[in-house]
N, C-alpha and C. Protein backbone atom coordinates (compact mmCIF):
# COMPACT_ATOMS: atom_id res chain seq x y z
N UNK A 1 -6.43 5.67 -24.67
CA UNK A 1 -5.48 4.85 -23.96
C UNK A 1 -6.10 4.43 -22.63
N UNK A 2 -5.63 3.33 -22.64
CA UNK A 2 -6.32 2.52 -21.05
C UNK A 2 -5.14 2.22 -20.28
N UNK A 3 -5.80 3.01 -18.86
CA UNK A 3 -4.37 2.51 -17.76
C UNK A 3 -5.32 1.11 -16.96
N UNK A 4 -4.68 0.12 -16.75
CA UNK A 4 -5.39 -0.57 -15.47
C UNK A 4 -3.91 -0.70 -14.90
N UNK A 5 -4.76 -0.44 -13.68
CA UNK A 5 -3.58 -0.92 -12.74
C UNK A 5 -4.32 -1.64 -11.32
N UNK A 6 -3.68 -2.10 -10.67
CA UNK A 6 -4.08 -2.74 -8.95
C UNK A 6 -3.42 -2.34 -7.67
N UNK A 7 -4.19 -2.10 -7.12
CA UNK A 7 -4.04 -1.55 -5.47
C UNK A 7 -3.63 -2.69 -4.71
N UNK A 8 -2.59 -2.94 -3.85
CA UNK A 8 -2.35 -3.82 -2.99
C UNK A 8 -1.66 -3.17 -1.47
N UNK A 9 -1.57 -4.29 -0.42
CA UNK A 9 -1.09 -3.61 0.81
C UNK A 9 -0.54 -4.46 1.16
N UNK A 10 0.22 -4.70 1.97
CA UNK A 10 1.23 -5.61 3.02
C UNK A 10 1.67 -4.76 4.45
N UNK A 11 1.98 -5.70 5.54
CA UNK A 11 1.92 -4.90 6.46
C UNK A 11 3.37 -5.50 6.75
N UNK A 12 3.88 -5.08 8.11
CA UNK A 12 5.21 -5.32 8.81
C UNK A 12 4.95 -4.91 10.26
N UNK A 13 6.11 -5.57 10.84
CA UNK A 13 6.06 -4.86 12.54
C UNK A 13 7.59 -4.17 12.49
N UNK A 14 8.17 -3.66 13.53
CA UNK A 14 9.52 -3.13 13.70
C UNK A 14 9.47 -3.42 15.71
N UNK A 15 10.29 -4.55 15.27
CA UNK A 15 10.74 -4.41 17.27
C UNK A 15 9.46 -5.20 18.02
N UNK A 16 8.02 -5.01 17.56
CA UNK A 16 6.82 -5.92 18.25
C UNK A 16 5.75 -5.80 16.96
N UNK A 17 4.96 -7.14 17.25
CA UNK A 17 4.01 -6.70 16.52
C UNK A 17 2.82 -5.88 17.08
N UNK A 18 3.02 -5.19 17.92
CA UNK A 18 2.10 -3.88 18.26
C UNK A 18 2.42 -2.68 17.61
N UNK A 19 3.64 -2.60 16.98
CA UNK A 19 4.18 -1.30 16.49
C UNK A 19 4.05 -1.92 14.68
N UNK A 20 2.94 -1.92 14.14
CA UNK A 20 2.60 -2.50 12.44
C UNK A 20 2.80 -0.96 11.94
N UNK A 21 3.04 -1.56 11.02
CA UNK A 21 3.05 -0.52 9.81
C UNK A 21 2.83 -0.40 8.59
N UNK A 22 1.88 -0.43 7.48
CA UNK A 22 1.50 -0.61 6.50
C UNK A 22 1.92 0.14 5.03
N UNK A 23 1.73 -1.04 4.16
CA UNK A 23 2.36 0.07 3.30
C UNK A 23 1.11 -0.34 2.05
N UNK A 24 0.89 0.46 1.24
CA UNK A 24 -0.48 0.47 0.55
C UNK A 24 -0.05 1.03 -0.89
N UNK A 25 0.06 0.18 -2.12
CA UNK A 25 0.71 0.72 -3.18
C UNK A 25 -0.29 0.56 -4.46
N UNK A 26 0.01 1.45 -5.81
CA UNK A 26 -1.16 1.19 -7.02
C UNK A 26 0.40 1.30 -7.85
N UNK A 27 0.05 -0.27 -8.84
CA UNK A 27 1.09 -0.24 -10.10
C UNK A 27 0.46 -0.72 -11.08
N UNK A 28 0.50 -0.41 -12.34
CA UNK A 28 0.63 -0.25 -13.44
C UNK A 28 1.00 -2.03 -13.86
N UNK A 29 -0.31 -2.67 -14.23
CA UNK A 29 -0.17 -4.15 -14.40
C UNK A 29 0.56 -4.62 -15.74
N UNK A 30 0.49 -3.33 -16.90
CA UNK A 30 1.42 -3.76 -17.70
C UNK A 30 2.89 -3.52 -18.06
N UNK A 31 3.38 -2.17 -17.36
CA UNK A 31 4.89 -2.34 -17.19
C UNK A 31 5.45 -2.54 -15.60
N UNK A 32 4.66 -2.76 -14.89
CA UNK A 32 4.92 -2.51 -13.41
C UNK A 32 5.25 -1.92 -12.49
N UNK A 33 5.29 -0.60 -13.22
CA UNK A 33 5.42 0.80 -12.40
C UNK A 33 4.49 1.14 -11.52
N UNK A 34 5.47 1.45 -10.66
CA UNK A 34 4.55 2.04 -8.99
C UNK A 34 3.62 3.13 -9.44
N UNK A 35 2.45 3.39 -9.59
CA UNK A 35 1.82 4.67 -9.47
C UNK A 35 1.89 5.73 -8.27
N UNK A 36 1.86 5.08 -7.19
CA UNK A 36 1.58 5.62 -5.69
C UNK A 36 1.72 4.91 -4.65
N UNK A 37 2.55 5.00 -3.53
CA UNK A 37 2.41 4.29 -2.36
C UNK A 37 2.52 5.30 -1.38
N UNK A 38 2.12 4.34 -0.17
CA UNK A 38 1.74 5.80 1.58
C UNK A 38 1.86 4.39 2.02
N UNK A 39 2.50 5.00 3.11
CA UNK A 39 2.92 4.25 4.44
C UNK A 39 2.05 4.65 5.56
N UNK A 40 1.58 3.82 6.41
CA UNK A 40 1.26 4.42 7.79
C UNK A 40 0.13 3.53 8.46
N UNK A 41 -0.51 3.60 9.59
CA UNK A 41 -0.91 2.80 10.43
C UNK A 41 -2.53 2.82 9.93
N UNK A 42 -3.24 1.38 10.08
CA UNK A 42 -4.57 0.70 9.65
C UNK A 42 -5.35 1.21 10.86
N UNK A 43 -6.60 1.89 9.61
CA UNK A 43 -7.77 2.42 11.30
C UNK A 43 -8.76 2.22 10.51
N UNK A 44 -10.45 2.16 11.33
CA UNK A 44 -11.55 1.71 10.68
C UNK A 44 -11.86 3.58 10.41
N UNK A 45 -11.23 4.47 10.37
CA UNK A 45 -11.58 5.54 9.97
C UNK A 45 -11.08 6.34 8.66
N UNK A 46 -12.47 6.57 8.02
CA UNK A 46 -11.76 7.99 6.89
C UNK A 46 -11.44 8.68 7.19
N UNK A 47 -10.29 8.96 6.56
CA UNK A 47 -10.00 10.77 6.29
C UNK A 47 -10.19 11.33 5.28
C-alpha cells in the first residue's frame, strides 16, 4: 500500500502582523485527511 500525501503551511497575524503565527499541515491527497499539523512561530533554526 502507498500513502502519498503533501506538506503545506499558511501563516496568519492576530492583532499585528508582528505577532504571525504559522500553521504547517501533512494530508493524505487521496481522501484528504489531515495526517499532522503544529502550530507555532517561523525561525531559520532546527530543532
Amino acid at each position: 500500500m502507498a500513502l502519498i500525501c503533501e506538506l503545506d503551511e499558511q501563516w496568519s497575524f492576530v492583532g499585528s502582523k508582528a505577532r504571525q503565527h504559522w500553521l504547517w499541515y501533512a494530508y493524505n491527497t487521496k481522501t484528504g485527511g489531515v495526517l499532522a499539523y503544529t502550530f507555532g512561530p517561523r525561525t531559520d533554526e532546527m530543532r
